[in-house]
PDB file of N, CA and C in Angstrom:
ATOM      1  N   UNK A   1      60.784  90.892  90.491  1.00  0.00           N
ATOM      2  CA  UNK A   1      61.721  89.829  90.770  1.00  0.00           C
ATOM      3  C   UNK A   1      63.071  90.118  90.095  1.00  0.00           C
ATOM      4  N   UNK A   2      63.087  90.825  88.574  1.00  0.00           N
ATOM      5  CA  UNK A   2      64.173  90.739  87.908  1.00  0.00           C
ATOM      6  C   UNK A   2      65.178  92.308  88.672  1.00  0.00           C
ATOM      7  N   UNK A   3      64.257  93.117  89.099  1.00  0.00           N
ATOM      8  CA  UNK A   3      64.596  93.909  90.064  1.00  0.00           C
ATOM      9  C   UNK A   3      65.684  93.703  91.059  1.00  0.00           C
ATOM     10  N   UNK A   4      64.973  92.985  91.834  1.00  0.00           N
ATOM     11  CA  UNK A   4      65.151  92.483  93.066  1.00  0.00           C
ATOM     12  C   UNK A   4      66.866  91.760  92.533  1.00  0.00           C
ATOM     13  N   UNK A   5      66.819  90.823  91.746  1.00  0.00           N
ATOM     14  CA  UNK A   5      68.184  89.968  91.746  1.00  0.00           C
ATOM     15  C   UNK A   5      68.952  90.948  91.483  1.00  0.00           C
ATOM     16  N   UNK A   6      68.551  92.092  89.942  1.00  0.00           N
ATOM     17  CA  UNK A   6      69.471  92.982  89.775  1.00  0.00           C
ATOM     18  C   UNK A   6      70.512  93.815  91.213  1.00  0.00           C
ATOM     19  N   UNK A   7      69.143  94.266  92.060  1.00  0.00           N
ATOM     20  CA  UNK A   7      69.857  95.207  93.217  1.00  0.00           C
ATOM     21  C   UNK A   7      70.707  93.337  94.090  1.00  0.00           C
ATOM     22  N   UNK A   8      70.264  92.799  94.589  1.00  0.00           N
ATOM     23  CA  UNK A   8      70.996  91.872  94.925  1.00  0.00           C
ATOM     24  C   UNK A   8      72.347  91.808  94.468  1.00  0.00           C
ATOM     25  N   UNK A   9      72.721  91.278  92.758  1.00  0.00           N
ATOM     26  CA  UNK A   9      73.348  91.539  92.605  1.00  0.00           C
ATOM     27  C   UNK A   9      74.705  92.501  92.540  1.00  0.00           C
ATOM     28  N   UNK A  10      73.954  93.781  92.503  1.00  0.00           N
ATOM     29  CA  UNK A  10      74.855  94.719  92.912  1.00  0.00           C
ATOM     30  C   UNK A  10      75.213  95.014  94.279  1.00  0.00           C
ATOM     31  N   UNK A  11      74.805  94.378  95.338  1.00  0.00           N
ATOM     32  CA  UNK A  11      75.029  94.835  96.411  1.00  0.00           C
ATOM     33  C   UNK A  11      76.640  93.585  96.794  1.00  0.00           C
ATOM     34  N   UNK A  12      76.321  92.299  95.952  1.00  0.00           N
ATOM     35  CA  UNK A  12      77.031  91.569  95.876  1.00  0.00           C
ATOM     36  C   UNK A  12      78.727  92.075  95.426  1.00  0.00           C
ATOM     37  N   UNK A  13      78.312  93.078  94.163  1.00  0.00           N
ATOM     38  CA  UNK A  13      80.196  93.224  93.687  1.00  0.00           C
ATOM     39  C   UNK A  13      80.537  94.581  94.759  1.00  0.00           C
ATOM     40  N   UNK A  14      79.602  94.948  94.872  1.00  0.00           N
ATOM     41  CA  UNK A  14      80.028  96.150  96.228  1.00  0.00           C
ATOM     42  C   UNK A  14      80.806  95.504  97.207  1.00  0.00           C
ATOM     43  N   UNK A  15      79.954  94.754  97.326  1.00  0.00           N
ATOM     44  CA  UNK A  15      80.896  94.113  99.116  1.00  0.00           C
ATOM     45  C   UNK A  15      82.136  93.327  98.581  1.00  0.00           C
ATOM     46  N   UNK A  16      82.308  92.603  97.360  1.00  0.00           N
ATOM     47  CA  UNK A  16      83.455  92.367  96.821  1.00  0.00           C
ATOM     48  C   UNK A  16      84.570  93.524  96.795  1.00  0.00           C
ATOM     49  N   UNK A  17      84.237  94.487  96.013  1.00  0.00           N
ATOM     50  CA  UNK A  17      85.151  95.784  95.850  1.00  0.00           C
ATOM     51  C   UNK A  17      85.326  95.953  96.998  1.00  0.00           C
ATOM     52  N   UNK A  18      84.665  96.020  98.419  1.00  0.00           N
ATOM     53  CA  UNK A  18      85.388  96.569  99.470  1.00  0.00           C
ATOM     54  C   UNK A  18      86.167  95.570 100.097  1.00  0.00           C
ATOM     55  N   UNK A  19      85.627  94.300  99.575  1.00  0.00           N
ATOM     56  CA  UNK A  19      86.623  93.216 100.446  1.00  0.00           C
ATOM     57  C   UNK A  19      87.925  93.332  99.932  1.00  0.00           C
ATOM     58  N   UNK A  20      88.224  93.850  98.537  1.00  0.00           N
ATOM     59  CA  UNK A  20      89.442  93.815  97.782  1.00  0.00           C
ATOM     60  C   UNK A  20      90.071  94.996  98.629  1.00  0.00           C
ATOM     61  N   UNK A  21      89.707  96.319  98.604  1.00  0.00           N
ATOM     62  CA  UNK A  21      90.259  97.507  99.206  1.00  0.00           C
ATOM     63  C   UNK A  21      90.966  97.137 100.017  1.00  0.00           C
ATOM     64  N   UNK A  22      89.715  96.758 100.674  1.00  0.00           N
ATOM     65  CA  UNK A  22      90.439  96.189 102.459  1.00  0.00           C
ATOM     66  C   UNK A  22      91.601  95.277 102.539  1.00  0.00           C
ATOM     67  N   UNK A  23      91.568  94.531 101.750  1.00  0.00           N
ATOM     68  CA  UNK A  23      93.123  93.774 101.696  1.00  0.00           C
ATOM     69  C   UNK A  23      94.387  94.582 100.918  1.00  0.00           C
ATOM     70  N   UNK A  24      94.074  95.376 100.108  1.00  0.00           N
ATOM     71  CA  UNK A  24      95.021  96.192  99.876  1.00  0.00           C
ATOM     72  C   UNK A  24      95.556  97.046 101.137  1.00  0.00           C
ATOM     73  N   UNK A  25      94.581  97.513 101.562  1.00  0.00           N
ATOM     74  CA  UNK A  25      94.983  98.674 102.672  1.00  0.00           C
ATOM     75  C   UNK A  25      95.755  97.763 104.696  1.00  0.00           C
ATOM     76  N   UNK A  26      95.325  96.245 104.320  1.00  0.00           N
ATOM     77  CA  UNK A  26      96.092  95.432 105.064  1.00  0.00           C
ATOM     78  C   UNK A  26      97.779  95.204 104.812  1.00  0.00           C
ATOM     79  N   UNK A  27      97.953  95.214 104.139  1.00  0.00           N
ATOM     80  CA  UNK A  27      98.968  94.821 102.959  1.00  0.00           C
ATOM     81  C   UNK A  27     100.098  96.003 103.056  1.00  0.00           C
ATOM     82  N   UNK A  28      99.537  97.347 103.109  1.00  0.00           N
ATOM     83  CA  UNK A  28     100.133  98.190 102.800  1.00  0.00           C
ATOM     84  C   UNK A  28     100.472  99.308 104.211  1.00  0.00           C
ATOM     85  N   UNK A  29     101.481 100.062 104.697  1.00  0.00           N
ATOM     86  CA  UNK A  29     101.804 100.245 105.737  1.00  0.00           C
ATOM     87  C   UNK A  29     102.470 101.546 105.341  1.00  0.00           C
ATOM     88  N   UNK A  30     102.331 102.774 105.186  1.00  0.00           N
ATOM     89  CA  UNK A  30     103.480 103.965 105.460  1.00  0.00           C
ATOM     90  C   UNK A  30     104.641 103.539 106.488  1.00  0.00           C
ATOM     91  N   UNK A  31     105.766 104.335 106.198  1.00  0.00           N
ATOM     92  CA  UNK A  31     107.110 103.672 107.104  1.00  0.00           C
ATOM     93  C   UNK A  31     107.843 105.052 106.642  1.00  0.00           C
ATOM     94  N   UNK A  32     108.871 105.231 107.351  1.00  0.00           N
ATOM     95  CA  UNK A  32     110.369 105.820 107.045  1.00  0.00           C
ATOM     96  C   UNK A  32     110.890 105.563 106.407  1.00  0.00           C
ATOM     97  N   UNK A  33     112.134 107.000 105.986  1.00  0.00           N
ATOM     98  CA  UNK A  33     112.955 106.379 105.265  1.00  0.00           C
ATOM     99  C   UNK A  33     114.095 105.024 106.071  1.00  0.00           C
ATOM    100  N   UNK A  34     113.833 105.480 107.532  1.00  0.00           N
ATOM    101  CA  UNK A  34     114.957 104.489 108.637  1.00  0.00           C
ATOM    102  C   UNK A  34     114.326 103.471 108.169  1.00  0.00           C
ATOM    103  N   UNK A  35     113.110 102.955 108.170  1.00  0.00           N
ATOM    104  CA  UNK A  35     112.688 101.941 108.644  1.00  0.00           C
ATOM    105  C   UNK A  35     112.824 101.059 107.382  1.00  0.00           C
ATOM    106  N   UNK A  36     113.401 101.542 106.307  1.00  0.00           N
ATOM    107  CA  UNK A  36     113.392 100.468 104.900  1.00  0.00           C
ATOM    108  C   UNK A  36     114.929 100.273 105.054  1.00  0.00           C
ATOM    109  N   UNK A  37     115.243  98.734 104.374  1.00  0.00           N
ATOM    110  CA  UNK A  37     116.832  98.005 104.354  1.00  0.00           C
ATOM    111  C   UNK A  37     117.572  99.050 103.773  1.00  0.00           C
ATOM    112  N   UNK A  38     118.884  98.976 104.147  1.00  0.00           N
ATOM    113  CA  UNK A  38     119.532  99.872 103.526  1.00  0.00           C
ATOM    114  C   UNK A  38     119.911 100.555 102.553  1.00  0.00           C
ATOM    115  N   UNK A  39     120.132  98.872 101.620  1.00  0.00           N
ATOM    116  CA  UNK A  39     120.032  98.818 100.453  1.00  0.00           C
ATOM    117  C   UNK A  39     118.933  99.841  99.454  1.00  0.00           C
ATOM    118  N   UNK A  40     117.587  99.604  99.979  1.00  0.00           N
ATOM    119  CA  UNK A  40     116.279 100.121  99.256  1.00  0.00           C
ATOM    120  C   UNK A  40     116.119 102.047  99.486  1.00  0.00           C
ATOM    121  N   UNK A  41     116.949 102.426 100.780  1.00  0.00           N
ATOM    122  CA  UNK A  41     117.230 103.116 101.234  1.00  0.00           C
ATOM    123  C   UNK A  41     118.030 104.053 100.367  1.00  0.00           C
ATOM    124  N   UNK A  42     119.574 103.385 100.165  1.00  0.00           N
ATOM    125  CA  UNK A  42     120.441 103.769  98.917  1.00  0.00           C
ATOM    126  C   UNK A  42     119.605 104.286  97.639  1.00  0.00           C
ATOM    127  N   UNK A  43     118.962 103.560  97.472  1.00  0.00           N
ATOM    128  CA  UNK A  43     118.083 103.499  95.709  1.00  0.00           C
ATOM    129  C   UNK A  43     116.996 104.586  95.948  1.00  0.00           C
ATOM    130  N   UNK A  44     116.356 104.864  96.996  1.00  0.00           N
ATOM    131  CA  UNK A  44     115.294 105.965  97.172  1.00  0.00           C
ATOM    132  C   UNK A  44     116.083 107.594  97.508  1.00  0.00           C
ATOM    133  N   UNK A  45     117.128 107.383  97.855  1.00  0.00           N
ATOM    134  CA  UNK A  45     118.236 108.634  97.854  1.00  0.00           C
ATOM    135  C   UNK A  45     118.720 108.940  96.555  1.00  0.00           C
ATOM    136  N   UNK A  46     118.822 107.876  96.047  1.00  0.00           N
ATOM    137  CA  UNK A  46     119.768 108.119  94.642  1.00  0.00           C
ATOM    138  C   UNK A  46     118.720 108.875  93.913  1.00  0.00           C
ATOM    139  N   UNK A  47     117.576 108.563  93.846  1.00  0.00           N
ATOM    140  CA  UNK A  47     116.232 108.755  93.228  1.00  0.00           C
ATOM    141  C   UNK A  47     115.592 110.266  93.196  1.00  0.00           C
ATOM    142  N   UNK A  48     116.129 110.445  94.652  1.00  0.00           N
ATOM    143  CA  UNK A  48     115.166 111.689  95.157  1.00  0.00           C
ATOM    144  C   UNK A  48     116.227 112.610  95.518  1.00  0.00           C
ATOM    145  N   UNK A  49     117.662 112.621  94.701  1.00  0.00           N
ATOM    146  CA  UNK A  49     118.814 113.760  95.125  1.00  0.00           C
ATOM    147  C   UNK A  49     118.175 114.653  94.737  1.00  0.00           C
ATOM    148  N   UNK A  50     118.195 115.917  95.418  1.00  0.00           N
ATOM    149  CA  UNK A  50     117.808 117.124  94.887  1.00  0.00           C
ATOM    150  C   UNK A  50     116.247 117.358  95.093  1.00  0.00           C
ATOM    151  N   UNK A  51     115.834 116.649  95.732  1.00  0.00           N
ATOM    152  CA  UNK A  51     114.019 116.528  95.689  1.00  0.00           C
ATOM    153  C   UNK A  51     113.799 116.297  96.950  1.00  0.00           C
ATOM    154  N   UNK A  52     112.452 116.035  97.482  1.00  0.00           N
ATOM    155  CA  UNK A  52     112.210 115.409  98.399  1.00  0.00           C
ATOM    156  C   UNK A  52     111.187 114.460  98.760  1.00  0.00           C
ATOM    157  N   UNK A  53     111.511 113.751  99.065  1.00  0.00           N
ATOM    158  CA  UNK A  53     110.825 112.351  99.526  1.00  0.00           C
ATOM    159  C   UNK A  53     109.364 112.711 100.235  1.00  0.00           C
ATOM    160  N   UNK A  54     108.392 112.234 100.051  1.00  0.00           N
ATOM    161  CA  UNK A  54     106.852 112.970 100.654  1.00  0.00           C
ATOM    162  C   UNK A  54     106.462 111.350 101.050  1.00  0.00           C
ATOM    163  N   UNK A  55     106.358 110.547 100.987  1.00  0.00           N
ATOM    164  CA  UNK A  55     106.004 109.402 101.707  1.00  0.00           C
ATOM    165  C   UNK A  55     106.954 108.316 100.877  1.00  0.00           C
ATOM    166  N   UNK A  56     106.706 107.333 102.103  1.00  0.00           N
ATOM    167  CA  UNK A  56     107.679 105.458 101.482  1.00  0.00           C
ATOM    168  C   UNK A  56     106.183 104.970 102.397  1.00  0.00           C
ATOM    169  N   UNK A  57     105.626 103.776 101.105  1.00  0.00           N
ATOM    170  CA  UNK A  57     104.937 103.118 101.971  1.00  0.00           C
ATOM    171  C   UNK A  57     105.417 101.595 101.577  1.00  0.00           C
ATOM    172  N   UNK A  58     105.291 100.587 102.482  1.00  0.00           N
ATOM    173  CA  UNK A  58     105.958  99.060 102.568  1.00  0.00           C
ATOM    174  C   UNK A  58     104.798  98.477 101.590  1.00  0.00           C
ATOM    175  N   UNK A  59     104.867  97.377 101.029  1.00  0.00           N
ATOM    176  CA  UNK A  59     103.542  96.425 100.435  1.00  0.00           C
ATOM    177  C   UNK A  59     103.851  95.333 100.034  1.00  0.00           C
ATOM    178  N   UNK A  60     103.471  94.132 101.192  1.00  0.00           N
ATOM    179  CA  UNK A  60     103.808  93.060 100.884  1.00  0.00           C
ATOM    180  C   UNK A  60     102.435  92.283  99.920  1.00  0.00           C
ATOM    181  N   UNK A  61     103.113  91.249  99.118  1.00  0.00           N
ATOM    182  CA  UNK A  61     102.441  91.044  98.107  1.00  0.00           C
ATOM    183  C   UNK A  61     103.110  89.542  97.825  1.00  0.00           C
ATOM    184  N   UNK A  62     102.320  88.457  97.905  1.00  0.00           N
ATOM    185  CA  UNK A  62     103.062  87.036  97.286  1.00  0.00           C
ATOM    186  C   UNK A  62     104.310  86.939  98.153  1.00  0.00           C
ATOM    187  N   UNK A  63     104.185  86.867  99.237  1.00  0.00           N
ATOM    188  CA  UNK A  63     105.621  87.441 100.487  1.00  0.00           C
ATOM    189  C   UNK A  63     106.841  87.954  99.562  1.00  0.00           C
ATOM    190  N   UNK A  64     106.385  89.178  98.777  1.00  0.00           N
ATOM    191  CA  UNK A  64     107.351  89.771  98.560  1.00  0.00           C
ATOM    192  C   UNK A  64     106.866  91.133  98.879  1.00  0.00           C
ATOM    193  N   UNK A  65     107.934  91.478  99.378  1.00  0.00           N
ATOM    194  CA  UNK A  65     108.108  93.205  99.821  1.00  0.00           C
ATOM    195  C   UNK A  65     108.523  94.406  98.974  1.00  0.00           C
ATOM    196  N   UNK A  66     107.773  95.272  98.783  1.00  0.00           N
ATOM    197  CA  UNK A  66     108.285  96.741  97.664  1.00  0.00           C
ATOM    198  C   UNK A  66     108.248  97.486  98.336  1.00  0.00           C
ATOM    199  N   UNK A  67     108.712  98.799  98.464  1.00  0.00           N
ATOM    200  CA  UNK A  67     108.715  99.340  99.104  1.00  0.00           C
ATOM    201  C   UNK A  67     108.307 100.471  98.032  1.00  0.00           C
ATOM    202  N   UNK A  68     106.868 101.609  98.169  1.00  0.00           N
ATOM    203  CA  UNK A  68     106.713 102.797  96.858  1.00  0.00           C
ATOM    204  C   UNK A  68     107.286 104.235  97.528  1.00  0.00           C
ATOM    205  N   UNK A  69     108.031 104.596  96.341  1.00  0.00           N
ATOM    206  CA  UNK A  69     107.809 106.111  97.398  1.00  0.00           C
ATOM    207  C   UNK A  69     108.109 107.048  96.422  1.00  0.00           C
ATOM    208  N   UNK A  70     107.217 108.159  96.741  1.00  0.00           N
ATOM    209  CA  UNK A  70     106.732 109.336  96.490  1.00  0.00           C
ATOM    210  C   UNK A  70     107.830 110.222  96.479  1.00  0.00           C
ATOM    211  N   UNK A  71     107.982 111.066  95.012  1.00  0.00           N
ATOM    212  CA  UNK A  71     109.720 112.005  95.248  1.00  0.00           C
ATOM    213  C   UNK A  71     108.939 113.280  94.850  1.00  0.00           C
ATOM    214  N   UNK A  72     109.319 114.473  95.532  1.00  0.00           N
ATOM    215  CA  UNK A  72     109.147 115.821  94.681  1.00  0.00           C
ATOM    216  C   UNK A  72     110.525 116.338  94.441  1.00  0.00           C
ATOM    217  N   UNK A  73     110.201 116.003  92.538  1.00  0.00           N
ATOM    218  CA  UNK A  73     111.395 116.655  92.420  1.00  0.00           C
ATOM    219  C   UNK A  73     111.259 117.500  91.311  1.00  0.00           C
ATOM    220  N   UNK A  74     112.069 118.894  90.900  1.00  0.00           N
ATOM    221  CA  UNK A  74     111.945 119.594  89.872  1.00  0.00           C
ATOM    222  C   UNK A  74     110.204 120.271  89.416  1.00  0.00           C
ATOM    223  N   UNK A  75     109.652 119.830  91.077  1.00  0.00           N
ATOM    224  CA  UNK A  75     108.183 120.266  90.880  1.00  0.00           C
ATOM    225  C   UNK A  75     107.494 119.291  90.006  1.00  0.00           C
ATOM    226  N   UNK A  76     108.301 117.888  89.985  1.00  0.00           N
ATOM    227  CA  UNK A  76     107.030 117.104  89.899  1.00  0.00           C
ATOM    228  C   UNK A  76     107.137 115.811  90.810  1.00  0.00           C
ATOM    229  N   UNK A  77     106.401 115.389  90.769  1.00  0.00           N
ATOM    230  CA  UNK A  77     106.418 114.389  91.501  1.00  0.00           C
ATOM    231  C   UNK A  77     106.164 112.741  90.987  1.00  0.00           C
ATOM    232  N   UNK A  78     107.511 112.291  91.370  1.00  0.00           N
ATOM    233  CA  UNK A  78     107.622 111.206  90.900  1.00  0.00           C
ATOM    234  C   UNK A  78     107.568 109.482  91.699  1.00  0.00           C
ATOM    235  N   UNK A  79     106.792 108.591  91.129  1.00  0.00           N
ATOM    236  CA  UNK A  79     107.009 107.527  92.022  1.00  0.00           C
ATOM    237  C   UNK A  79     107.853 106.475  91.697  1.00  0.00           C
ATOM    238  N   UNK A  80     107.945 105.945  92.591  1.00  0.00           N
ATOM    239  CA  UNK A  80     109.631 104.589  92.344  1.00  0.00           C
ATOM    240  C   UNK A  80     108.672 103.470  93.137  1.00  0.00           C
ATOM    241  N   UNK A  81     108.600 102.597  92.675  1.00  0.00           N
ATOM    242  CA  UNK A  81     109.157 101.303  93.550  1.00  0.00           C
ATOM    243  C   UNK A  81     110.503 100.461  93.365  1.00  0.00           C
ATOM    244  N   UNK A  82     110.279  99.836  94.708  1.00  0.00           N
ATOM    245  CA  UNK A  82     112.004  99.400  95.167  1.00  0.00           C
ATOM    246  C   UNK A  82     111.797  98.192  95.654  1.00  0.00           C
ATOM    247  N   UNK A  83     111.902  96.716  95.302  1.00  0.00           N
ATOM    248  CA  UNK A  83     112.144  95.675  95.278  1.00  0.00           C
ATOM    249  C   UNK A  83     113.258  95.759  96.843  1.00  0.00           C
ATOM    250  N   UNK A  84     113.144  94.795  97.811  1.00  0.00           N
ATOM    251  CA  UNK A  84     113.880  94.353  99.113  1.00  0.00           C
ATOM    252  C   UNK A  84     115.607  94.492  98.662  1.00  0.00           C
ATOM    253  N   UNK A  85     115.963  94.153  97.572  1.00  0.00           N
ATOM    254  CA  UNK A  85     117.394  93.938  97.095  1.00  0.00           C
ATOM    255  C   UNK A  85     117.606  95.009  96.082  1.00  0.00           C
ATOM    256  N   UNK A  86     116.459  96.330  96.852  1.00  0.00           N
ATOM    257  CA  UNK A  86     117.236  97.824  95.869  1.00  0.00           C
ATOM    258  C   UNK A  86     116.717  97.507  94.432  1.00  0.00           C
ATOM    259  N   UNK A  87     116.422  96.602  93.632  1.00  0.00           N
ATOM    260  CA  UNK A  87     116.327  96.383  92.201  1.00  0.00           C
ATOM    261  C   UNK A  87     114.743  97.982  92.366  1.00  0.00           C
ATOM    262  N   UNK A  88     114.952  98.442  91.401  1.00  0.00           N
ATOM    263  CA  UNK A  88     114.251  99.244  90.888  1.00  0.00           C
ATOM    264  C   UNK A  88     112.584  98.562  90.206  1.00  0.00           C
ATOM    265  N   UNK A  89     111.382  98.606  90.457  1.00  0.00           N
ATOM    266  CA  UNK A  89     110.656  97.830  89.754  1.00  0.00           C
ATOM    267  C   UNK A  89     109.868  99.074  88.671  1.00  0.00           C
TER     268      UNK A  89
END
């Protein structure tokens, strides 16, 4: 019996953990550099002069929007997020 609840239990935070994933991976969208405001646009250039940009993905969150993105620069690779109004987070 004490078995039994144990595996129960665990089958329980499993399907939790994937319910969480899954809303992350709702949430979250690869995009362009076109496709982000201009502004956020500006701030991911400024970021990645001399480097290059390897993905921007969108992630809305509390209806607010960030935008992350991925820089190779100087052979390393660095990440930024970028707040809708360019602010750097």
């Amino acid at each position: 019996m004490i078995v039994l609840l144990g595996v129960m239990l665990l089958l329980g935070f499993s399907a939790l953990a994937f319910s969480k994933a899954g809303d992350k991976a709702k949430n979250e969208k690869q995009v362009t550099l076109d496709q982000c405001p201009p502004a956020v646009q500006d701030t991911i250039k400024a970021w990645a002069s001399g480097g290059v940009i390897k993905e921007i993905e969108r992630e809305t969150k509390n209806a607010k929007t960030i935008y992350e993105a991925e820089i190779l620069k100087d052979g390393k690779t660095i990440k930024i997020k970028v707040a809708e109004d360019s602010t750097l987070i």
